[in-house]
Protein backbone atom coordinates (compact mmCIF):
# COMPACT_ATOMS: atom_id res chain seq x y z
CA UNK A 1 -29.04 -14.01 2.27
CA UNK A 2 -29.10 -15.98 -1.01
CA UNK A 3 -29.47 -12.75 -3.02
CA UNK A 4 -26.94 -10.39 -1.40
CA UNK A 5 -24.51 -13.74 -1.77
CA UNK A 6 -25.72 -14.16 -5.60
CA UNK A 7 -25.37 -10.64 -5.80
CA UNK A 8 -21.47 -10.07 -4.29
CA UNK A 9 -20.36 -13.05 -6.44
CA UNK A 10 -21.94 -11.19 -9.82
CA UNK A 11 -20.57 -7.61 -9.07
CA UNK A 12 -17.08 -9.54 -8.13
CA UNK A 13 -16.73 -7.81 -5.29
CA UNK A 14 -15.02 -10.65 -3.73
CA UNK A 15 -11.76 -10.33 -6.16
CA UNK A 16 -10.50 -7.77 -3.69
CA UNK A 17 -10.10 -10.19 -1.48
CA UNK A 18 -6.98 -10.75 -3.89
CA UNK A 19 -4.78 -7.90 -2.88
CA UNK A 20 -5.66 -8.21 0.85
CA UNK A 21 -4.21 -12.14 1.02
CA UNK A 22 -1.19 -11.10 -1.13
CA UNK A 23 -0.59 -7.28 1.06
CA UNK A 24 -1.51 -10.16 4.55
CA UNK A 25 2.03 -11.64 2.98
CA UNK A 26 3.61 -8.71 2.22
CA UNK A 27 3.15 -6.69 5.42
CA UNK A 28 3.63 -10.11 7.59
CA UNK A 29 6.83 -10.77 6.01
CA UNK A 30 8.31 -7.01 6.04
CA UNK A 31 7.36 -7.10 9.47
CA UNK A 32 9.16 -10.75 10.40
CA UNK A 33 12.20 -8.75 8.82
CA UNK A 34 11.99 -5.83 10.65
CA UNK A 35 11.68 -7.82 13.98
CA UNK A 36 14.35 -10.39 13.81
CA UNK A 37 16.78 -7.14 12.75
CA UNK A 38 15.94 -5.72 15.74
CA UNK A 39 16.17 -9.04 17.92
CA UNK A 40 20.17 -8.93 16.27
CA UNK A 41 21.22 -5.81 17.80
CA UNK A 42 20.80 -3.94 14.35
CA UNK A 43 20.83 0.59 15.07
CA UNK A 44 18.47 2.61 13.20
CA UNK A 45 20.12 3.61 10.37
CA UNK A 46 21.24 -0.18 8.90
CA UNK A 47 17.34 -0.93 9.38
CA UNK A 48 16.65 1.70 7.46
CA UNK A 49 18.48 0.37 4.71
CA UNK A 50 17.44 -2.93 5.30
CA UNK A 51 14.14 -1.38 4.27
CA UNK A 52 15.16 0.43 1.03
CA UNK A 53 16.75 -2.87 0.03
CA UNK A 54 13.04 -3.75 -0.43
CA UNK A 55 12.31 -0.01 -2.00
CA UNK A 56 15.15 -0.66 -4.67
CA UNK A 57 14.27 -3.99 -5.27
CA UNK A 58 10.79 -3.22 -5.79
CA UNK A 59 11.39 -0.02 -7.79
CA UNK A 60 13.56 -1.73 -10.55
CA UNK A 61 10.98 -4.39 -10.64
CA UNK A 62 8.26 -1.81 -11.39
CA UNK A 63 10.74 -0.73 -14.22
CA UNK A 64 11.70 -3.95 -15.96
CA UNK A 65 8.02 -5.38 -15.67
CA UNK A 66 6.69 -2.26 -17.03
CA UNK A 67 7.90 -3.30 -20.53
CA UNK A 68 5.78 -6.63 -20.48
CA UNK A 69 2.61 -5.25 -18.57
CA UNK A 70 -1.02 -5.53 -20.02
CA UNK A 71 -4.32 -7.29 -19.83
CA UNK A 72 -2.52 -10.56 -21.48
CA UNK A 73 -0.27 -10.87 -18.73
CA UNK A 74 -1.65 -9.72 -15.58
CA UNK A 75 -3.18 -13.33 -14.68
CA UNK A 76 0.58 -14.55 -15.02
CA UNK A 77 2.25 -11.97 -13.30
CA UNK A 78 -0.54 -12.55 -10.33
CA UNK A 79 0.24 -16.08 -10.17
CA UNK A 80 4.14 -15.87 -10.61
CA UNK A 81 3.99 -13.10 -7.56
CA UNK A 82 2.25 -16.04 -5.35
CA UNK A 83 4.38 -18.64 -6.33
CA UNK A 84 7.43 -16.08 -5.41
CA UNK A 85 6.00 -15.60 -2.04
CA UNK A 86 5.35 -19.47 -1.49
CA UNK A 87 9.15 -19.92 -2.66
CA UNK A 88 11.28 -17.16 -0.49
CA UNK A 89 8.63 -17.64 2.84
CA UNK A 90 11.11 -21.19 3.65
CA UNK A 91 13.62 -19.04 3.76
CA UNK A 92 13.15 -17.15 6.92
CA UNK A 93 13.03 -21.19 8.31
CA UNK A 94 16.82 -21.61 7.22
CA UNK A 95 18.31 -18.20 7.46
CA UNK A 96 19.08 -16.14 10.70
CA UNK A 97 21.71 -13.72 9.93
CA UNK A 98 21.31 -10.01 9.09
CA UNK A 99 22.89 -11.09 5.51
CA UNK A 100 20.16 -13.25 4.76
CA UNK A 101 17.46 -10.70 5.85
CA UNK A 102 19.34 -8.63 3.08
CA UNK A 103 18.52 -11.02 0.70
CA UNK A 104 15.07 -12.05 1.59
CA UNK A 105 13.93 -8.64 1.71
CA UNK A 106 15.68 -7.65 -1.95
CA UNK A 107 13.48 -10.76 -3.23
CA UNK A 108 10.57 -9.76 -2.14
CA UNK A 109 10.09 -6.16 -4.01
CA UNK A 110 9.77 -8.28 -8.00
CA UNK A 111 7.44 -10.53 -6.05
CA UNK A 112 5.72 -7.78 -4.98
CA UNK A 113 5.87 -5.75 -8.29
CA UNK A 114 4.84 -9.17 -10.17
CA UNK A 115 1.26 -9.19 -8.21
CA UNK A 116 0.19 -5.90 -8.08
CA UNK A 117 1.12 -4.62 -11.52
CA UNK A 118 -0.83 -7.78 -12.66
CA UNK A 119 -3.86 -6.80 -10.18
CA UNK A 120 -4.31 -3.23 -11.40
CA UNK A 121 -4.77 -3.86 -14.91
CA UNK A 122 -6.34 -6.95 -13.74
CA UNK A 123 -9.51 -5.43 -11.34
CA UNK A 124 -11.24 -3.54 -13.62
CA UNK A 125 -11.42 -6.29 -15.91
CA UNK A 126 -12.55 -8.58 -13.33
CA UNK A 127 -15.72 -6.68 -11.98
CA UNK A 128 -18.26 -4.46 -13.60
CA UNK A 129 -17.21 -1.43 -11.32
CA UNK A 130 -17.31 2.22 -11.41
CA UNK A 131 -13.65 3.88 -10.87
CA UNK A 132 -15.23 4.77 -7.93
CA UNK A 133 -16.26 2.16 -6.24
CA UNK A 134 -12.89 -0.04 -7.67
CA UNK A 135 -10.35 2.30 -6.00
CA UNK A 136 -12.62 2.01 -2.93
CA UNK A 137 -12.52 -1.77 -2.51
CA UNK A 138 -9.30 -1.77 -3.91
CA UNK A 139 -7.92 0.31 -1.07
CA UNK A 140 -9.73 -1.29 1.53
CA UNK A 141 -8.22 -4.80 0.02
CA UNK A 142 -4.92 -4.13 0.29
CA UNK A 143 -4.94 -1.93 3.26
CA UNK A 144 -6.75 -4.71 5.49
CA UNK A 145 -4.39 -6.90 4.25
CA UNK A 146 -1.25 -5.41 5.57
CA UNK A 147 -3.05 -4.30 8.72
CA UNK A 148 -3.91 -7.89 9.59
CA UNK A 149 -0.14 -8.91 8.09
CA UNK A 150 1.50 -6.86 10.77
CA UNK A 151 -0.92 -7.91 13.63
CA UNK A 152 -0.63 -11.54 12.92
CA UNK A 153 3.15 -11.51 12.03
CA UNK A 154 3.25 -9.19 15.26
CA UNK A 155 1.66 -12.44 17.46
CA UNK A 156 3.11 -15.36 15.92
CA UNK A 157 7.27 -14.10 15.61
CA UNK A 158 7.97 -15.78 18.72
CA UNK A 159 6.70 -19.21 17.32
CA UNK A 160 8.80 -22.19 15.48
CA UNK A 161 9.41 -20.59 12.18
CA UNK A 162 8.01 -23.86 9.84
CA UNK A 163 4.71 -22.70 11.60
CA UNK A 164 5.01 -18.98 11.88
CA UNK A 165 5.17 -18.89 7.43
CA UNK A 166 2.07 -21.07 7.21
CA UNK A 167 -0.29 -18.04 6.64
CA UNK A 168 2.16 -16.65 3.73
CA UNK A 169 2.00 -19.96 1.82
CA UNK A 170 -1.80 -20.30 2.51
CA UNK A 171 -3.04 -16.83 1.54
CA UNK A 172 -0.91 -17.14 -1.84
CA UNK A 173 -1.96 -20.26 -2.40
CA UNK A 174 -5.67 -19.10 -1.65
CA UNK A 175 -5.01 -16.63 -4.27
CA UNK A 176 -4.29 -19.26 -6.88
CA UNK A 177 -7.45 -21.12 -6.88
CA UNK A 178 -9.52 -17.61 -6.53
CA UNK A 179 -8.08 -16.70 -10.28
CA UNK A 180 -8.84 -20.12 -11.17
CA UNK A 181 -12.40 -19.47 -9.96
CA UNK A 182 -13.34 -15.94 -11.27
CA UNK A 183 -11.94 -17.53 -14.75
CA UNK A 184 -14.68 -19.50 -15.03
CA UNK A 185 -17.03 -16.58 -13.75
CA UNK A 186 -15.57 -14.33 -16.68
CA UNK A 187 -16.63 -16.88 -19.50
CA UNK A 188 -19.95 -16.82 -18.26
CA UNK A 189 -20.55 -13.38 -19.05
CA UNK A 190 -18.20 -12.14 -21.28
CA UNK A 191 -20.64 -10.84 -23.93
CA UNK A 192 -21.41 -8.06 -22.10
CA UNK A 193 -18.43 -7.23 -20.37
CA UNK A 194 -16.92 -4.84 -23.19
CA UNK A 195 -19.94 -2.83 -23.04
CA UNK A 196 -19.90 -2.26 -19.30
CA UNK A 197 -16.29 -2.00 -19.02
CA UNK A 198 -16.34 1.11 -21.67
CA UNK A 199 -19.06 2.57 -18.74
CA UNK A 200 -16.30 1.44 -15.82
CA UNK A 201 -13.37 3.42 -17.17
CA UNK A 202 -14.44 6.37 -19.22
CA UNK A 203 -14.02 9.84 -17.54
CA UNK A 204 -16.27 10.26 -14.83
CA UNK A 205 -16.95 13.94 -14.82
CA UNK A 206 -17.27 15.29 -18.26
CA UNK A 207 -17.05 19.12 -17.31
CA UNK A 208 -13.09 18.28 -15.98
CA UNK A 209 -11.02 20.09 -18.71
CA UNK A 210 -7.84 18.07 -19.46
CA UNK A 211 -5.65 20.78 -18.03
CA UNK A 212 -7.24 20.12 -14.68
CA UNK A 213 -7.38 16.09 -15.07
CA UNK A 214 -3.63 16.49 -15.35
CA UNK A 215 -3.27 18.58 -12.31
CA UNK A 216 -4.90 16.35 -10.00
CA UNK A 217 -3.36 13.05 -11.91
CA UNK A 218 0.14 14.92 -10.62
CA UNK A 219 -1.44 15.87 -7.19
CA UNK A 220 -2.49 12.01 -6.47
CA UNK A 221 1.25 11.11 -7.44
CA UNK A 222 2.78 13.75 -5.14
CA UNK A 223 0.46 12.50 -2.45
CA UNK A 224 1.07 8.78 -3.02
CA UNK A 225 5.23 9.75 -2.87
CA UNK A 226 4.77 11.61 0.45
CA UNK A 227 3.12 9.10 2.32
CA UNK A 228 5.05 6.10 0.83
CA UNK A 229 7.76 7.79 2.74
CA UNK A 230 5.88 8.21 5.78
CA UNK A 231 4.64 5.28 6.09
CA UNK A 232 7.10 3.38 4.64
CA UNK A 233 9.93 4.76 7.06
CA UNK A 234 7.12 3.87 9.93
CA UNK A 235 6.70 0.29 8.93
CA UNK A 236 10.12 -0.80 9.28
CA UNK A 237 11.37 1.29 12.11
CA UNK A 238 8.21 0.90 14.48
CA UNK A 239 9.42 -2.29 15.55
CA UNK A 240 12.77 -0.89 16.82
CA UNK A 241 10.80 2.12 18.40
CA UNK A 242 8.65 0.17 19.94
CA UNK A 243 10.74 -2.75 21.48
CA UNK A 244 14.45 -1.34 21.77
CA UNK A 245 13.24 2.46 23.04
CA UNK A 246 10.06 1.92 24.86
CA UNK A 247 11.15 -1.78 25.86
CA UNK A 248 7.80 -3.51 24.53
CA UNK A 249 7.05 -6.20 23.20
CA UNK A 250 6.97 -7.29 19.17
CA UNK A 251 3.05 -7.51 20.10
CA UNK A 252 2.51 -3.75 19.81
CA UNK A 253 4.59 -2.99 17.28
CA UNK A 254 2.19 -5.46 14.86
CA UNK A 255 -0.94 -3.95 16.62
CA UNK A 256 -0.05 -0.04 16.53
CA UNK A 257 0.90 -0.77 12.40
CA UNK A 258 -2.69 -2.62 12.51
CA UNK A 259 -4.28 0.29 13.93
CA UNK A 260 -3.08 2.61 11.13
CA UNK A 261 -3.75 0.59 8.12
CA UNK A 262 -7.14 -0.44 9.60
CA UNK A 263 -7.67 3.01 9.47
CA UNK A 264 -6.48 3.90 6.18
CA UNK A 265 -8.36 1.03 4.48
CA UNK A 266 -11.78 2.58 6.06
CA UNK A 267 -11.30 6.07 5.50
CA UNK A 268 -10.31 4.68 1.81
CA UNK A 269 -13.44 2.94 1.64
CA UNK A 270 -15.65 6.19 3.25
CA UNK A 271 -14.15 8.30 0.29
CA UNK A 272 -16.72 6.21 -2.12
CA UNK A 273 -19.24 8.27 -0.45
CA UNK A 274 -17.81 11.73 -0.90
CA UNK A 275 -17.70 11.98 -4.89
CA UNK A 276 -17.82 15.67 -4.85
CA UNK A 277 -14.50 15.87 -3.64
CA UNK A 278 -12.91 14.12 -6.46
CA UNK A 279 -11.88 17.86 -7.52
CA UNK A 280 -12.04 19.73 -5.21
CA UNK A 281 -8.95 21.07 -4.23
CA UNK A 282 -10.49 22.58 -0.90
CA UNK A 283 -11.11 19.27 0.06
CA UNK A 284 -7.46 17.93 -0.36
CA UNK A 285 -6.69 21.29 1.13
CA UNK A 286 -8.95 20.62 4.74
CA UNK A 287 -7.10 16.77 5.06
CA UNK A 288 -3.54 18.29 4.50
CA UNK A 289 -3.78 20.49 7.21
CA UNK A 290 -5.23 18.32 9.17
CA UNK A 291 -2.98 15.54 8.80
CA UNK A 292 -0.27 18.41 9.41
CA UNK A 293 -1.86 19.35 12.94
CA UNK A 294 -2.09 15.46 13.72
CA UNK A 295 1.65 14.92 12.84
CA UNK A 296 2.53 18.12 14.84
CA UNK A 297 0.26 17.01 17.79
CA UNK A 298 2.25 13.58 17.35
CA UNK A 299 5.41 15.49 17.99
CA UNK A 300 4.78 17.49 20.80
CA UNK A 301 3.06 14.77 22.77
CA UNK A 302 6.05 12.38 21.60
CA UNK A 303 6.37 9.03 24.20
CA UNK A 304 3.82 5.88 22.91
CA UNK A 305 1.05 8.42 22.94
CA UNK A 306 2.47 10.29 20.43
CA UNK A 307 2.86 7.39 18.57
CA UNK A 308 -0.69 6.36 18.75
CA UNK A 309 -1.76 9.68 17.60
CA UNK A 310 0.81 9.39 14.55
CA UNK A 311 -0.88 5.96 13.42
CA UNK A 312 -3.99 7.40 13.72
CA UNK A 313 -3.14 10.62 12.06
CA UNK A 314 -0.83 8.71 8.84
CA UNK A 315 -4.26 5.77 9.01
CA UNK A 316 -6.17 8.72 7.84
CA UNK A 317 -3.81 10.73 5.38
CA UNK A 318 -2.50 7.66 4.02
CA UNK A 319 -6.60 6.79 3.09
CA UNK A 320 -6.91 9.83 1.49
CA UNK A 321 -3.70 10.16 -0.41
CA UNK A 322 -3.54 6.57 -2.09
CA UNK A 323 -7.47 6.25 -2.73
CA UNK A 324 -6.87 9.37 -4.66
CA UNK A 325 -3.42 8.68 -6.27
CA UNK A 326 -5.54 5.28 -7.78
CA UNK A 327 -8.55 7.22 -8.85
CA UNK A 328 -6.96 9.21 -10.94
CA UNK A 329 -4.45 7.20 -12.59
CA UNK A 330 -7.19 4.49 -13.65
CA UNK A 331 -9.83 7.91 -14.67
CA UNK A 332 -7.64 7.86 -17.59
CA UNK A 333 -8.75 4.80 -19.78
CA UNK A 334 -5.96 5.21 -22.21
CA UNK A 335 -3.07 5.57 -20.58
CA UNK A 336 -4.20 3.68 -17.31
CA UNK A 337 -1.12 0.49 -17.86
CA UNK A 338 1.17 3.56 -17.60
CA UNK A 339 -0.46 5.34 -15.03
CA UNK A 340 -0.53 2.08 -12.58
CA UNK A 341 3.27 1.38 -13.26
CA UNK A 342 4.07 5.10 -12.21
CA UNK A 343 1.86 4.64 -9.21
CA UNK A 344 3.74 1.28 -8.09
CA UNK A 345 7.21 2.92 -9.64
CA UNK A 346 6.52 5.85 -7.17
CA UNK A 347 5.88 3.58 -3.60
CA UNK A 348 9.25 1.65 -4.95
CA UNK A 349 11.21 5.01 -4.66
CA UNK A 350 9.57 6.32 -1.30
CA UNK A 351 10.08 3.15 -0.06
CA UNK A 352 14.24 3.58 -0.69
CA UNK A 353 14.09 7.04 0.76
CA UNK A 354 11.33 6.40 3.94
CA UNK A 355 13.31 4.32 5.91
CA UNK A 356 16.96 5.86 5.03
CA UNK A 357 15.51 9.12 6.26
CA UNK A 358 13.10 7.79 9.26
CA UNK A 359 16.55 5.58 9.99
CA UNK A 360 18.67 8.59 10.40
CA UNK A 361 15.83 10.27 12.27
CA UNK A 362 15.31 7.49 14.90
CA UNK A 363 19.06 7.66 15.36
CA UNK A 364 19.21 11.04 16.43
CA UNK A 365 16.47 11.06 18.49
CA UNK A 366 13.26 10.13 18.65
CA UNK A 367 11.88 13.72 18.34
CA UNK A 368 13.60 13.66 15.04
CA UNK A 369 11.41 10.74 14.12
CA UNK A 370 8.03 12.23 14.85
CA UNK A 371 9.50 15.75 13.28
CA UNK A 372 9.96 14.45 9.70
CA UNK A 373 6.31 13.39 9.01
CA UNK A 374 5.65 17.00 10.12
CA UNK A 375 7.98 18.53 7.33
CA UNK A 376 7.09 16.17 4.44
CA UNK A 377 3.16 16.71 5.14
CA UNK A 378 3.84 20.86 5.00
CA UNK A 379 5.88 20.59 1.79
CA UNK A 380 3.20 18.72 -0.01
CA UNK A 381 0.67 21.20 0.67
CA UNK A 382 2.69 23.48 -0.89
CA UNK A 383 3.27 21.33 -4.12
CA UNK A 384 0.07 20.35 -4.24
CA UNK A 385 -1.34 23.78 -3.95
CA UNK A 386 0.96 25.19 -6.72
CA UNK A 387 -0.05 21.89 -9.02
CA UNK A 388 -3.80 23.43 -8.66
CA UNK A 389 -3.43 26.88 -8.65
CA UNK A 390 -1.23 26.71 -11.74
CA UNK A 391 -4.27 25.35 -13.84
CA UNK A 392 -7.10 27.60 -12.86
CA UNK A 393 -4.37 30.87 -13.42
């Protein structure tokens, strides 16, 4: 037990608990938003832009930031993004009308942007990791985090809120003294870091031409833009689904968005296992079309079943789509600052257009809802099978 402990504090493993705390705050937050909209009477469509207020927020926060992002920085920006979300969590304590939901959820996209700019330049300085294994942990961090932020956030919405924000302020505090800690870690062995890090981030497959790095560098963005939207538009209209159509309760709103971001942040980790298909555009093409039968499926069964299917179904695409949309930005060692700005830069805009488009969906129906994952998930294939075609013609 000594060694395997010994031996996840050496590899750093642990530093992914990093984005799971700060996505626990994030996704319990968005969530809290979502649901006291609801509880005010708010239709579809305003929630929907209630949600892109966090998309635009977060997307000219991606921009600005941008300018002033590398390895110098990214332990400030981590630790400004905590102190953010310790600073606007009070304010869902003193603030009960839609206006001020407006506002708390436009402050929390540079909070956002703040930490997880910081963290991508950040992780594969912190631990002696292969791109591989990085984007694996990386997407299970994060992932878990929001699953557990919307399950918890979910349960305890009903509570006084001075207790209800306690988990926000602990996890970024928690946060805080972990970069404190693996700062001491790093001095300890910082002789040999540059030599293993030149190992972490140089290509990984040396008989990839450019031409076809490129390719699937553009297919991992289109992917990571098509399920931003999806999922995006899901997390902040599930609650109204859930509790104004089908009449339950805040409960299984959190738990059916747990059940698809659990999901997501294993089949993330499983694709560790599966290097060869890294490039292989057969691959990519098999979970397409099968996300596109699961979204379909999702729409003809419709009710809470089809619901539970489309958690499921988005759980697994979303996996696939973001664990490779971060592989192949940070395969590129030289241009990996810019490459993780366009990633975040990319969920900031599909998070403006998810929930406008998901909002005017739920409005006209709910088979409208369940329709436009269907659409979106068809289109990519397309895109994504011209990106790769185009290179080997």
């Amino acid at each position: 037990m000594l060694k395997i402990i010994n031996n996840f504090l050496r590899k750093k493993y642990w530093i992914y608990v990093f984005p799971a705390l700060m996505d626990f705050s994030l996704g319990f937050l968005l969530l809290l938003v979502s649901i006291k909209a609801v509880q005010l009477g708010t239709a579809p469509f305003k929630l929907g832009i209630l949600g892109s207020v966090w998309g635009i927020s977060y997307f000219i926060s991606n921009l600005v930031l941008s300018r002033f992002a590398h390895k110098r920085t990214a332990n400030l920006f981590m630790v400004l993004g905590c102190l953010s979300f310790v600073a606007i969590a009070p304010g869902f304590i003193f603030f009960h009308s839609l206006a001020a939901l407006f506002i708390l959820a436009f402050l929390l996209g540079p909070a956002t942007a703040f930490f997880f700019i910081g963290f991508q330049l950040f992780m594969g300085e912190g631990a002696n990791l292969s791109v591989l294994k990085s984007t694996a942990l990386y997407t299970l961090g994060w992932s878990t985090g929001l699953a557990f932020g919307f399950l918890v956030s979910g349960a305890l919405v009903g509570l006084p809120p001075v207790i209800s924000i306690l988990p926000v302020v602990a996890s970024s505090l928690l946060i805080i003294l972990g970069l404190r800690f693996i700062g001491k870690f790093s001095a300890r062995d910082r002789a040999g870091k540059k030599k293993e890090n030149r190992h972490v981030f140089s290509g990984l497959d040396k008989t990839i031409s450019p031409g076809t790095e490129k390719a699937y560098l553009l297919l991992g963005w289109v992917g990571i833009f098509t399920v931003s939207i999806v999922s995006g538009g899901i997390r902040f209209l599930m609650p109204k689904l859930i509790i104004d159509f089908f009449g339950l309760s805040p409960v299984v709103a959190g738990a059916l968005l747990f059940l698809s971001f659990v999901i997501q942040a294993v089949f993330g980790l499983l694709l560790m296992k599966f290097p060869g298909w890294r490039y292989n555009f057969k691959a990519h093409s098999r979970m397409e079309l099968l996300g596109l039968a699961g979204v379909f499926l999702a729409l003809v069964t419709s009710g809470v079943t089809g619901v539970i299917i489309l958690s499921v179904v988005v759980g697994i695409y979303s996996g696939h789509a973001f664990y490779n949309g971060v592989f192949y930005s940070l395969c590129q060692h030289q241009k990996r600052g810019r490459n993780v700005v366009v990633n975040e830069s990319l969920v900031g805009i599909s998070a403006i257009i998810g929930p406008l488009i998901l909002g005017v969906a739920l409005q006209a129906g709910i088979s409208y809802f369940f329709l436009v994952p269907v659409l979106l998930i068809a289109v990519t294939y397309f895109i994504q099978a011209f990106l790769v075609r185009s290179v080997a013609s």
